[in-house]
C-alpha atoms as a PDB file:
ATOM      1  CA  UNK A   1       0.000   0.000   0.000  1.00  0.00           C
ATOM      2  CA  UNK A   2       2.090   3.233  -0.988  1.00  0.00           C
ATOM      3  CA  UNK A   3       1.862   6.532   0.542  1.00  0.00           C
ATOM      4  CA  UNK A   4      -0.893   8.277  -1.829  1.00  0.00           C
ATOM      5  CA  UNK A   5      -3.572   5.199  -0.850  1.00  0.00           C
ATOM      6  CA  UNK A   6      -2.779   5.348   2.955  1.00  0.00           C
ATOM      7  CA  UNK A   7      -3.741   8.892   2.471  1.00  0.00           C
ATOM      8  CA  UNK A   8      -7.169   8.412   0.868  1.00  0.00           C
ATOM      9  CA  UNK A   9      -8.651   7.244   3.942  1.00  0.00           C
ATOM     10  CA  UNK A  10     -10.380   9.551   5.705  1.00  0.00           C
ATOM     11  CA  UNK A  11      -8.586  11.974   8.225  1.00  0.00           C
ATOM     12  CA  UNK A  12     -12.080  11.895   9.729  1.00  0.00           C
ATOM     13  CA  UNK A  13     -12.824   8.684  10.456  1.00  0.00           C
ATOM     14  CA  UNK A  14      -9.415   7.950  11.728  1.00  0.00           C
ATOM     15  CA  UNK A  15     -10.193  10.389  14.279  1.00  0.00           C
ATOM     16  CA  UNK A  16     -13.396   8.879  14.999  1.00  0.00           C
ATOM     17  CA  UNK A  17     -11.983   5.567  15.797  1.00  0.00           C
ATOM     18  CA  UNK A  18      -9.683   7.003  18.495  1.00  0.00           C
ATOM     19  CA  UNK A  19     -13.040   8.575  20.350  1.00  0.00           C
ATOM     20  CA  UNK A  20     -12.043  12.284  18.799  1.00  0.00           C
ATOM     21  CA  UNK A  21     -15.244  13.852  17.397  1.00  0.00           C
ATOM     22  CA  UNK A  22     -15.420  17.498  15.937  1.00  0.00           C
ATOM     23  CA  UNK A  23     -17.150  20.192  18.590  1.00  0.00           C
ATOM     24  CA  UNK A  24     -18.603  21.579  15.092  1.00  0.00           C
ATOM     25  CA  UNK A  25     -19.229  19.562  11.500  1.00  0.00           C
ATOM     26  CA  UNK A  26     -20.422  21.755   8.546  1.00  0.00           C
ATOM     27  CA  UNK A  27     -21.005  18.550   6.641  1.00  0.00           C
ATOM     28  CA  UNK A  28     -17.686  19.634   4.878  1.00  0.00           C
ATOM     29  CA  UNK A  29     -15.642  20.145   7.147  1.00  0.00           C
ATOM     30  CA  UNK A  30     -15.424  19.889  10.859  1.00  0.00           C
ATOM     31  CA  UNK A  31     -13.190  21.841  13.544  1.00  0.00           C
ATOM     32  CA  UNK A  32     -11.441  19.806  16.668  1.00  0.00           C
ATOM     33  CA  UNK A  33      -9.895  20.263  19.626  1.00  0.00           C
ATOM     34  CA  UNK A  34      -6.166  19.317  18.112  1.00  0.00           C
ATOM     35  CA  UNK A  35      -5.282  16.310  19.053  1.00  0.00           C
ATOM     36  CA  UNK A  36      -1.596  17.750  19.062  1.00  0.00           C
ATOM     37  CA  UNK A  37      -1.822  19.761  21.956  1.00  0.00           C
ATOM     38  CA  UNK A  38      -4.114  21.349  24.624  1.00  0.00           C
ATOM     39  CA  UNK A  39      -7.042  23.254  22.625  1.00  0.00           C
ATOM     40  CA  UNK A  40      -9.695  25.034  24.797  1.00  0.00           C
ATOM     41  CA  UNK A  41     -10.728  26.800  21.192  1.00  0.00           C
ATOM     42  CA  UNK A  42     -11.210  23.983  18.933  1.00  0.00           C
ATOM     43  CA  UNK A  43      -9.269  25.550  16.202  1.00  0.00           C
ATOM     44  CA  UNK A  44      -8.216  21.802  14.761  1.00  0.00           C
ATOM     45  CA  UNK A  45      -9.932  21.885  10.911  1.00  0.00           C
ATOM     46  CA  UNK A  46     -10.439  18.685   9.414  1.00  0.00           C
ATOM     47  CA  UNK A  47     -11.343  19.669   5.434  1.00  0.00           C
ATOM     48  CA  UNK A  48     -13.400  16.649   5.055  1.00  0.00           C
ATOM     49  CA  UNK A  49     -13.499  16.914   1.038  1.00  0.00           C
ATOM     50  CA  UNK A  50      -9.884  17.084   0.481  1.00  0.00           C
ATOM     51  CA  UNK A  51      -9.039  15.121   3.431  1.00  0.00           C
ATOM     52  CA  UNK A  52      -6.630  17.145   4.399  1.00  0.00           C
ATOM     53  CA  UNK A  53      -5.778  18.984   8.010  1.00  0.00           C
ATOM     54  CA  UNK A  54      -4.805  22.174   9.583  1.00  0.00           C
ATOM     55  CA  UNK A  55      -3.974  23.417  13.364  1.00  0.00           C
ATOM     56  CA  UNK A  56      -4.634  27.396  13.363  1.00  0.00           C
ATOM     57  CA  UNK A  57      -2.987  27.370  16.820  1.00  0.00           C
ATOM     58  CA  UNK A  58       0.587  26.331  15.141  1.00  0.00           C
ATOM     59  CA  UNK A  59      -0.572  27.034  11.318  1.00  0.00           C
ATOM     60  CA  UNK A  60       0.543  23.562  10.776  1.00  0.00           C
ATOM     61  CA  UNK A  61      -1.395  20.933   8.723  1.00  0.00           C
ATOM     62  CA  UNK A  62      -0.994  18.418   5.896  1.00  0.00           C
ATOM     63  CA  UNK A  63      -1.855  14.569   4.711  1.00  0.00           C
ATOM     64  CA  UNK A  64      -3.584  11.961   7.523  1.00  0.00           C
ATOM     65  CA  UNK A  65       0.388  10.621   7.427  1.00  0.00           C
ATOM     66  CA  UNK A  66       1.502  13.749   8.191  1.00  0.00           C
ATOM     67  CA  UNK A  67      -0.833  13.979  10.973  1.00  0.00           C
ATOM     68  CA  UNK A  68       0.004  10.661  12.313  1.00  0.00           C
ATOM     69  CA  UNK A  69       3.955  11.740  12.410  1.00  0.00           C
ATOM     70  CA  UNK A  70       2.847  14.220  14.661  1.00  0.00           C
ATOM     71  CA  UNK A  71       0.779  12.712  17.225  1.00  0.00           C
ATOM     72  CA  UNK A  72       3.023   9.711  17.230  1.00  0.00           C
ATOM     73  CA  UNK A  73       6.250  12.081  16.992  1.00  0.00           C
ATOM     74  CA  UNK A  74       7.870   9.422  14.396  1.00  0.00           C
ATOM     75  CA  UNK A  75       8.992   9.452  10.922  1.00  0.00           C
ATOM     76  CA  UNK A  76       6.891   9.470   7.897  1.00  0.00           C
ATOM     77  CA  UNK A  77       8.100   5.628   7.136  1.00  0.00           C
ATOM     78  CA  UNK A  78       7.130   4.862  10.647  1.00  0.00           C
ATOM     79  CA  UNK A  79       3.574   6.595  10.105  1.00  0.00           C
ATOM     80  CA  UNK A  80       3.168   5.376   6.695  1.00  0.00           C
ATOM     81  CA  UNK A  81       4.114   1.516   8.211  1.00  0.00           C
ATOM     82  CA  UNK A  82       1.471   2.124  10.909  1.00  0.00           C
ATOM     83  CA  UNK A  83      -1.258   2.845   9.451  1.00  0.00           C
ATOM     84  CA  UNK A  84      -0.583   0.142   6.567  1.00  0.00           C
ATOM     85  CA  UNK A  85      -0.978  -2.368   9.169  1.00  0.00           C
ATOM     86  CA  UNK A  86      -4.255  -0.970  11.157  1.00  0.00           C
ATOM     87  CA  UNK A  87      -6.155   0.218   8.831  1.00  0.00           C
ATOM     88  CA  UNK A  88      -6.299  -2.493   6.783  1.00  0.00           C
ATOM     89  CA  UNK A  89      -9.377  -3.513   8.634  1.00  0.00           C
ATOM     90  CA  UNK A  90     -11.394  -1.088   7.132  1.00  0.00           C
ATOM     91  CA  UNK A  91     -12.680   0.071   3.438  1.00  0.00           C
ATOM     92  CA  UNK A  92     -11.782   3.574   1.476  1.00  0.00           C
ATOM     93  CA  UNK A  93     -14.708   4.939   0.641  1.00  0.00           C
ATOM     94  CA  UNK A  94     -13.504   8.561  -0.051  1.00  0.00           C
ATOM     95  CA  UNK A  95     -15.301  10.927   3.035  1.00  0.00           C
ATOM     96  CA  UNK A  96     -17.910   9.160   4.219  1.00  0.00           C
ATOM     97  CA  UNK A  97     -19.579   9.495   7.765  1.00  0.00           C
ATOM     98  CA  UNK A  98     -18.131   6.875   9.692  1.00  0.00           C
ATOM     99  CA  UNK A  99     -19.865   3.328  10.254  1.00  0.00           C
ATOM    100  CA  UNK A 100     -21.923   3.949  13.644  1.00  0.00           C
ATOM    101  CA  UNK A 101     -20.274   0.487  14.801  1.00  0.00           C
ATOM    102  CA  UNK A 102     -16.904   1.684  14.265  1.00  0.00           C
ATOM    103  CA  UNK A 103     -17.412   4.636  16.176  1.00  0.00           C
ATOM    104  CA  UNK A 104     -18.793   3.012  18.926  1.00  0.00           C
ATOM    105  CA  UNK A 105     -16.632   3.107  22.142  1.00  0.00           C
ATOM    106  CA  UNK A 106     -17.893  -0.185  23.144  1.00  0.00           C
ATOM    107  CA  UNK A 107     -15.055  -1.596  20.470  1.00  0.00           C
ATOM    108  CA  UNK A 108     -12.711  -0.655  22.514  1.00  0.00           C
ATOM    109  CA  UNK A 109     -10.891  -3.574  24.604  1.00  0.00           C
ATOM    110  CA  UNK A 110      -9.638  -3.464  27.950  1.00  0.00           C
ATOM    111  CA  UNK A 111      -6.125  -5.598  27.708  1.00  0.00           C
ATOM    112  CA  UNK A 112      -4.574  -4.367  30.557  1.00  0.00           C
ATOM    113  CA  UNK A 113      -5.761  -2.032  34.145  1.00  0.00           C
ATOM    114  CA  UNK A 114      -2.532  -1.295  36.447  1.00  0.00           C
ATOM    115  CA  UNK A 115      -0.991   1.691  38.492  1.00  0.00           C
ATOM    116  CA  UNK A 116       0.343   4.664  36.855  1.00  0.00           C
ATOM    117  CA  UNK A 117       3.854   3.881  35.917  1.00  0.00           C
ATOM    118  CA  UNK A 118       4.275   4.989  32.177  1.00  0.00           C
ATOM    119  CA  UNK A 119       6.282   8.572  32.199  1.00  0.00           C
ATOM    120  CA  UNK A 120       3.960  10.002  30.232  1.00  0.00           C
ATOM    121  CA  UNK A 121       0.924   9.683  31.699  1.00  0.00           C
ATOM    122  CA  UNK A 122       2.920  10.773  35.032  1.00  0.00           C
ATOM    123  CA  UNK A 123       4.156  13.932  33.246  1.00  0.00           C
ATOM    124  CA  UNK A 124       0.230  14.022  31.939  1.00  0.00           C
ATOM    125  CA  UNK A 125      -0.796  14.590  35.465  1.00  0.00           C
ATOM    126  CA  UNK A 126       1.897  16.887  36.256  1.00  0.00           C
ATOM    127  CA  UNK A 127       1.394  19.111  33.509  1.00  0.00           C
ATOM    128  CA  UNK A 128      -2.201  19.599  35.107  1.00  0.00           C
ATOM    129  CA  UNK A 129      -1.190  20.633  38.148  1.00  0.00           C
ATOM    130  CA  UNK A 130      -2.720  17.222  40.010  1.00  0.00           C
ATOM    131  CA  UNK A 131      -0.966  15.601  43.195  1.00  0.00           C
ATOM    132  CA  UNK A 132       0.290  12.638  41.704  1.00  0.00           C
ATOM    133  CA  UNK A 133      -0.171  10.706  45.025  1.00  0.00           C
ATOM    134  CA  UNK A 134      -4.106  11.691  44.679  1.00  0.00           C
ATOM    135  CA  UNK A 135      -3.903  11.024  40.889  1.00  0.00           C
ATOM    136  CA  UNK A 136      -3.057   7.314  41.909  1.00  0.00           C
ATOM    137  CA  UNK A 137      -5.678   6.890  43.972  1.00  0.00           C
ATOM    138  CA  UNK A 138      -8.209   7.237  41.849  1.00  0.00           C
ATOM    139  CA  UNK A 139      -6.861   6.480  38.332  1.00  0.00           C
ATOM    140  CA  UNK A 140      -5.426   3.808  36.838  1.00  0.00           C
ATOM    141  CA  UNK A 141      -3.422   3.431  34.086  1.00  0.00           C
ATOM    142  CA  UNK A 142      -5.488   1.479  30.971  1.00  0.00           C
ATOM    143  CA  UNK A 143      -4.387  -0.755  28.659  1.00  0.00           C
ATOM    144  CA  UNK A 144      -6.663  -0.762  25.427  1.00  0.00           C
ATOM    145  CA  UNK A 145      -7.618  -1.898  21.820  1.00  0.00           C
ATOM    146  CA  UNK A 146      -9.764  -0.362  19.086  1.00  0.00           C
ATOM    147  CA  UNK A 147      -9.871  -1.243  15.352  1.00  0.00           C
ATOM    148  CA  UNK A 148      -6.811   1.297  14.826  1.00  0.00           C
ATOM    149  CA  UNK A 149      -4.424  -0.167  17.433  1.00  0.00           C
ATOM    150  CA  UNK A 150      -3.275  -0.743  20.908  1.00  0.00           C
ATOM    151  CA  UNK A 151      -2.918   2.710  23.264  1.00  0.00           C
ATOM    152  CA  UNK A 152      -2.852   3.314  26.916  1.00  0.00           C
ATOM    153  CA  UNK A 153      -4.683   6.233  29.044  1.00  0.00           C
ATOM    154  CA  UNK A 154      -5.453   7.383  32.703  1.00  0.00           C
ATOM    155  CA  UNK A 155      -8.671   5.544  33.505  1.00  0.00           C
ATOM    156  CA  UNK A 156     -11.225   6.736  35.875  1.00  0.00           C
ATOM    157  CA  UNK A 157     -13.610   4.277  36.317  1.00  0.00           C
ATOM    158  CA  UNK A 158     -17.362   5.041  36.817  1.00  0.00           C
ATOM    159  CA  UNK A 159     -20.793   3.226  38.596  1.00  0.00           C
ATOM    160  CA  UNK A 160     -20.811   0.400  35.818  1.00  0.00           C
ATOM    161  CA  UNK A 161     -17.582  -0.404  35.260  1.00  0.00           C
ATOM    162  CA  UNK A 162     -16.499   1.771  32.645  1.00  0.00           C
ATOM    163  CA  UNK A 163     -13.835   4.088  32.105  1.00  0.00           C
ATOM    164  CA  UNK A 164     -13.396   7.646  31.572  1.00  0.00           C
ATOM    165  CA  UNK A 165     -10.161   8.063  29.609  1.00  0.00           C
ATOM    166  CA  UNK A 166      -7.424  10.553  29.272  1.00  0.00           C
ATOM    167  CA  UNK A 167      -3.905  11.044  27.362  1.00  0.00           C
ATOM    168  CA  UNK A 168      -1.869  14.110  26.138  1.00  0.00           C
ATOM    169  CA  UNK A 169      -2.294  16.005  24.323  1.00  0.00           C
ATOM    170  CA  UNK A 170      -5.806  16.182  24.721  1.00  0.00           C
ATOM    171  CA  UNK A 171      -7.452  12.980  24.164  1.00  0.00           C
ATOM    172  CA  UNK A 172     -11.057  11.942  25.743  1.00  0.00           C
ATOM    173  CA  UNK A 173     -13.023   9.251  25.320  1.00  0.00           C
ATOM    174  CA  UNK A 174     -14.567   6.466  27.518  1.00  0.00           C
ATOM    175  CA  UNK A 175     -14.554   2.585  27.426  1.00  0.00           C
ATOM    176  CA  UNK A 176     -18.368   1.717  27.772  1.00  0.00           C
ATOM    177  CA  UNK A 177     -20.816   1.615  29.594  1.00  0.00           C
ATOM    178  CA  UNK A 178     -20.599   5.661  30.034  1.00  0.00           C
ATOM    179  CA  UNK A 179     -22.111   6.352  33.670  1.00  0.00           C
ATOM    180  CA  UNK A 180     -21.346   8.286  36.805  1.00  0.00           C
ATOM    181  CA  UNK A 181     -18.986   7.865  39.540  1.00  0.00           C
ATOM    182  CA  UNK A 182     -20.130   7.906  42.940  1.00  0.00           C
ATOM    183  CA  UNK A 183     -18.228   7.742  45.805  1.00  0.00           C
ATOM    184  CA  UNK A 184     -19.688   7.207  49.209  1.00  0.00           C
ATOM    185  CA  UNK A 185     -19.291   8.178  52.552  1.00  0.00           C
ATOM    186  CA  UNK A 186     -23.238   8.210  54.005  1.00  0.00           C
ATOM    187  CA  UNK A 187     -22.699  12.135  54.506  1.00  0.00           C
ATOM    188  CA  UNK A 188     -25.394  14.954  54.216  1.00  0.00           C
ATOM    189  CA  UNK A 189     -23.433  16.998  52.202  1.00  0.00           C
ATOM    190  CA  UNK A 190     -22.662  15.629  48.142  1.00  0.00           C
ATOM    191  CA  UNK A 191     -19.913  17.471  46.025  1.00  0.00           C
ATOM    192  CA  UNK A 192     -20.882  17.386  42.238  1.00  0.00           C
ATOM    193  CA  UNK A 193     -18.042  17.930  39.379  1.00  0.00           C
ATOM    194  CA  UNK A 194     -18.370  17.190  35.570  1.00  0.00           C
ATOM    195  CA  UNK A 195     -14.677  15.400  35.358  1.00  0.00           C
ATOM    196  CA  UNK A 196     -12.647  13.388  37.386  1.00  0.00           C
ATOM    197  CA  UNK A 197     -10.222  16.280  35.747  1.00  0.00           C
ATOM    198  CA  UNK A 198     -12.301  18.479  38.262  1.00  0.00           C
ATOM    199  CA  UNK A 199     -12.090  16.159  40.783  1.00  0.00           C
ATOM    200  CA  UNK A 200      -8.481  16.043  41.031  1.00  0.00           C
ATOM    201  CA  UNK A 201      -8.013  19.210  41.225  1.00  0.00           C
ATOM    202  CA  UNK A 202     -10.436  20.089  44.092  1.00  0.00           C
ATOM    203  CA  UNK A 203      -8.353  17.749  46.156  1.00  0.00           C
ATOM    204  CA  UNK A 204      -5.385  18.996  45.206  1.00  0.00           C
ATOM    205  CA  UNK A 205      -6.419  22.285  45.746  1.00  0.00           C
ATOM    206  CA  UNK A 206      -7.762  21.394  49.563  1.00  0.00           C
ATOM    207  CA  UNK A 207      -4.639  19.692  49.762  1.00  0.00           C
ATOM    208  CA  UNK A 208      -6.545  16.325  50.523  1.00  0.00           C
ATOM    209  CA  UNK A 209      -6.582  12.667  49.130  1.00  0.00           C
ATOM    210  CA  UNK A 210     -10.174  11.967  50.155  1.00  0.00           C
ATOM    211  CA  UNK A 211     -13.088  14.158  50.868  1.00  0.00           C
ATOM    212  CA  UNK A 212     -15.251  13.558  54.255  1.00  0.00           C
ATOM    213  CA  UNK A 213     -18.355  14.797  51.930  1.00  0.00           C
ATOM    214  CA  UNK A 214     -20.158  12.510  49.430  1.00  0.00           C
ATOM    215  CA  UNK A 215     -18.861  13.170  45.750  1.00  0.00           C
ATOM    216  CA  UNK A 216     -20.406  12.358  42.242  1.00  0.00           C
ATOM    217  CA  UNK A 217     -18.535  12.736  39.178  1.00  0.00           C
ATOM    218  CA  UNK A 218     -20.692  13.561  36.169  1.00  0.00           C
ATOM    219  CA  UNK A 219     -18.457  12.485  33.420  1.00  0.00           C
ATOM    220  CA  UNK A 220     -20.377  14.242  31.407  1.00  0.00           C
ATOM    221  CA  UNK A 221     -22.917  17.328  31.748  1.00  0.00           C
ATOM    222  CA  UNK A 222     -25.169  14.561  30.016  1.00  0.00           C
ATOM    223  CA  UNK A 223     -25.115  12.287  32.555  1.00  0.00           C
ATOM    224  CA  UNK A 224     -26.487  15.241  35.226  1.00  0.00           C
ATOM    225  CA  UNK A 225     -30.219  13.251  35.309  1.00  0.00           C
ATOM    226  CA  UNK A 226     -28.647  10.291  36.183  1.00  0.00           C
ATOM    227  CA  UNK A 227     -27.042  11.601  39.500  1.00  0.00           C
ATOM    228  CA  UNK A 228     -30.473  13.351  40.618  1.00  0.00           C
ATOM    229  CA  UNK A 229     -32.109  10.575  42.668  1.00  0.00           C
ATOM    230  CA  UNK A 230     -28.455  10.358  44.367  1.00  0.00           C
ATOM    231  CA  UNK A 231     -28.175  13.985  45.024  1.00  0.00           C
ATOM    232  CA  UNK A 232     -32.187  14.185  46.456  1.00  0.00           C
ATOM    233  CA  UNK A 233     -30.469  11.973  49.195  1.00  0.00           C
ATOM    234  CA  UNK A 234     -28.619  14.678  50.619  1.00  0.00           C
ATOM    235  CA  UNK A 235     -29.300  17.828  52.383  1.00  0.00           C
ATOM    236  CA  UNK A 236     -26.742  20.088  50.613  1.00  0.00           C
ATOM    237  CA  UNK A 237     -25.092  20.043  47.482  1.00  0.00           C
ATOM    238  CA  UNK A 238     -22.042  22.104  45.938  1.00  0.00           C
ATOM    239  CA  UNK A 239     -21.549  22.352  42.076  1.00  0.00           C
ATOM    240  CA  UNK A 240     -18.674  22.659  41.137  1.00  0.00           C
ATOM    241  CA  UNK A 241     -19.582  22.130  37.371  1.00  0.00           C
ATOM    242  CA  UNK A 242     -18.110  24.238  34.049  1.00  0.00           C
ATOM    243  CA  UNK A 243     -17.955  27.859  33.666  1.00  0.00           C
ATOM    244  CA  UNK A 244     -19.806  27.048  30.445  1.00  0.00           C
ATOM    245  CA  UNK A 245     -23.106  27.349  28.878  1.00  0.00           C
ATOM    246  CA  UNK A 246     -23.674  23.317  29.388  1.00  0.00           C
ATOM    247  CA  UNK A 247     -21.975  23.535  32.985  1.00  0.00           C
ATOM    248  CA  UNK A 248     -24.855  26.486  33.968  1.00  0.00           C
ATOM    249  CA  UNK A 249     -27.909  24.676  32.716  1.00  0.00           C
ATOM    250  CA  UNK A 250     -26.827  21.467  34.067  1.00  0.00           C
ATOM    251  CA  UNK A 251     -26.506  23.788  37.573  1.00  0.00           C
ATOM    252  CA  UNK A 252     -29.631  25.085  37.166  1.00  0.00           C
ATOM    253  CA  UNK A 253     -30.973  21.593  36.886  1.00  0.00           C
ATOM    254  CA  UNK A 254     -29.682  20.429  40.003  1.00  0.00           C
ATOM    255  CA  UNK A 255     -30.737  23.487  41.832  1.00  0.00           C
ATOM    256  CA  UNK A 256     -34.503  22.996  40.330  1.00  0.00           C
ATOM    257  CA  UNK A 257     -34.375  19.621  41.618  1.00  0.00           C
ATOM    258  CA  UNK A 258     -32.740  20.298  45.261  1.00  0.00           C
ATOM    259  CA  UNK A 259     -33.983  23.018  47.355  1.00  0.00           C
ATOM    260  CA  UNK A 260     -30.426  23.868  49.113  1.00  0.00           C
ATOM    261  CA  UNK A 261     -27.619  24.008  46.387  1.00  0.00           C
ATOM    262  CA  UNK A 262     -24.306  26.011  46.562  1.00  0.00           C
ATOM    263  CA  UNK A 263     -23.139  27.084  43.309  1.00  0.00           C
ATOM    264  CA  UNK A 264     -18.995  27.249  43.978  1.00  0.00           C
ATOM    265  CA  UNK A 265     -17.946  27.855  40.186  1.00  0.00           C
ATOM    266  CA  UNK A 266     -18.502  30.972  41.238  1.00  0.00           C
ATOM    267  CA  UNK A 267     -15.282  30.770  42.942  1.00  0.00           C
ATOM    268  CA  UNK A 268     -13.410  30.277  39.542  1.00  0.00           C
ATOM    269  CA  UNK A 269     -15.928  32.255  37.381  1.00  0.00           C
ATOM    270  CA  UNK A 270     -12.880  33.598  35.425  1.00  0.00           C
ATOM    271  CA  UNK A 271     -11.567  30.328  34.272  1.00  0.00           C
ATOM    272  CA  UNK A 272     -13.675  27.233  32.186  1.00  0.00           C
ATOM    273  CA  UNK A 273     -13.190  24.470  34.689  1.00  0.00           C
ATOM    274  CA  UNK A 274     -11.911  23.837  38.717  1.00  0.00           C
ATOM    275  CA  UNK A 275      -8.409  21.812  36.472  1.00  0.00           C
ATOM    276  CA  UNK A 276      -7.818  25.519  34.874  1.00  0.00           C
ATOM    277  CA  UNK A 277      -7.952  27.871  37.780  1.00  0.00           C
ATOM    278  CA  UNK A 278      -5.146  25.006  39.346  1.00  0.00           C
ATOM    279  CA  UNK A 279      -3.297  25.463  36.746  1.00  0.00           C
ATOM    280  CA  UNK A 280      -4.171  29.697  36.511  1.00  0.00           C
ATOM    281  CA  UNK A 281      -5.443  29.326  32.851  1.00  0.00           C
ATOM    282  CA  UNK A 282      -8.307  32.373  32.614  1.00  0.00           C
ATOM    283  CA  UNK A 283     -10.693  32.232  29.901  1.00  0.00           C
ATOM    284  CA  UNK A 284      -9.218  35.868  28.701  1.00  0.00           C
ATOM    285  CA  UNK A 285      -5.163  35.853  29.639  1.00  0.00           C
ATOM    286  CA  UNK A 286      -5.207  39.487  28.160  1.00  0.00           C
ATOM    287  CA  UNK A 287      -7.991  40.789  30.577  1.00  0.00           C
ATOM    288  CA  UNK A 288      -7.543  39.266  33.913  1.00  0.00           C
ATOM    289  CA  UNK A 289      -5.150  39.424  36.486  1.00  0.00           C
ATOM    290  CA  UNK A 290      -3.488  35.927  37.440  1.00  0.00           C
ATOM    291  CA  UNK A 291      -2.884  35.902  41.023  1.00  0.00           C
ATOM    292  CA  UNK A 292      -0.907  33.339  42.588  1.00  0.00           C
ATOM    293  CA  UNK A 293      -1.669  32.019  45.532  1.00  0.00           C
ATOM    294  CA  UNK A 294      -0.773  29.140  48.039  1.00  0.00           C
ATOM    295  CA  UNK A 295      -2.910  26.636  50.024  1.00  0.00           C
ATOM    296  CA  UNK A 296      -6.420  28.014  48.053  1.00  0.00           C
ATOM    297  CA  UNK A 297      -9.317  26.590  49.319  1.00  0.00           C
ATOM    298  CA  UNK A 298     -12.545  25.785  47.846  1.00  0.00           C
END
């Protein structure tokens, strides 16, 4: 299979089939988060009819070998070689919408589940500001296979034995079934976050590896229904859910379901998420004032 044939299939699909959908598909084209690096923007463009890539945040772009080379940081024989060998699974049929099957995360296969040990899933977690100690304690590291290949990720596993994953440079996706996390501790008080990302961070931030409170984990704003007949358990709740337009209705939600809710992403209202104010990442770097601070509570 030579180089011009590897690069027929589509750029979309492969994408697909490593759990990375666009945020926004015009039918002929569709814009990312990159896959090459950490995107809050979505400013990856995937030119579906010319199958052919570009990364406004680096003004990079090229082939689906050339993008390949990058995520994989090897040569274009070593692309060109890897992809000849997984993809010959599938059919080229030009652009089209991926098979539904193919895209379904429940293809995924679990080979391996085992502490974090690989370096770069350790540097993963210390790139995002997480105690590593905490990180541990909650993750794993995940062993998997899909119909491209074999990867690995930091697994956070949820109600039903799924898991949430995560890789650099910003890779999500989830081995199915997709459900919440729960943990716990027969309290009166439940903490709600959208991502074990969130999690993390909020005991990092207290300086903690386990909360006294009760905690869900929405692993998704869509999941927020599913956590309401957990959360109508409890006397008080605290949200500490995205600085985003999904993260707000899913609060308001909650607080039209619970009579005594405590909105605290009010307490990072300047940044997207509880992982961003760790890591003092505003929303507008050019209009707000970072300052640093130690031992910040939440």
């Amino acid at each position: 299979m030579n180089a011009k044939t590897i690069n027929q299939f589509p750029i979309r699909n492969y994408l697909a089939n490593l759990g990375i959908q666009p945020t926004k598909d015009n039918s002929y084209y569709g814009m990312y988060h990159s896959p090459l690096r950490q995107d809050q923007n979505a400013s990856f463009k995937v030119d579906f009819n010319k199958n052919l890539w570009h990364d406004f945040g680096t003004n990079e772009g090229g082939t689906l070998i050339d993008l390949v080379m990058q995520m994989g940081n090897c040569s274009f024989h070593e692309a060109a070689t890897k992809l000849e060998r997984n993809l010959n699974t599938f059919s080229f049929h030009g652009n089209a919408i991926p098979d539904e099957k193919k895209n379904d995360t429940s293809t995924m296969v679990i080979q391996n589940i085992a502490p974090i040990t690989h370096p770069k899933l350790v540097e993963w977690i210390q790139q995002r500001n997480v105690d590593l100690n905490v990180a541990r304690l909650y993750c794993r590291e995940v062993h998997y296979q899909n119909q491209v290949g074999n990867y690995f990720a930091l697994g956070f596993g949820n109600d039903k034995g799924g898991y949430e994953l995560s890789s650099p440079p910003n890779f999500k996706s989830c081995i199915s079934p997709k459900e919440i996390t729960t943990i716990r501790n027969n309290q009166n008080i439940c903490l709600v976050f959208e991502g074990f990302w969130d999690f993390l961070s909020y005991l990092t931030i207290q300086k903690i590896e386990k909360s006294k409170h009760d905690i869900v984990v929405l692993n998704s704003v869509a999941n927020v229904q599913k956590a309401m007949d957990f959360l109508k358990s409890h006397k008080e709740i605290y949200t500490y859910l995205d600085n985003d337009d999904a993260g707000k209705k899913a609060t308001k939600l909650i607080q039209s379901e619970h009579s005594v809710v405590h909105n605290r992403s009010t307490k990072f209202a300047d940044y997207k998420d509880l992982n961003d104010y760790l890591c003092q990442k505003p929303i507008q770097k050019s209009s707000i004032k970072i300052q640093k601070s130690k031992g910040r509570k939440m």
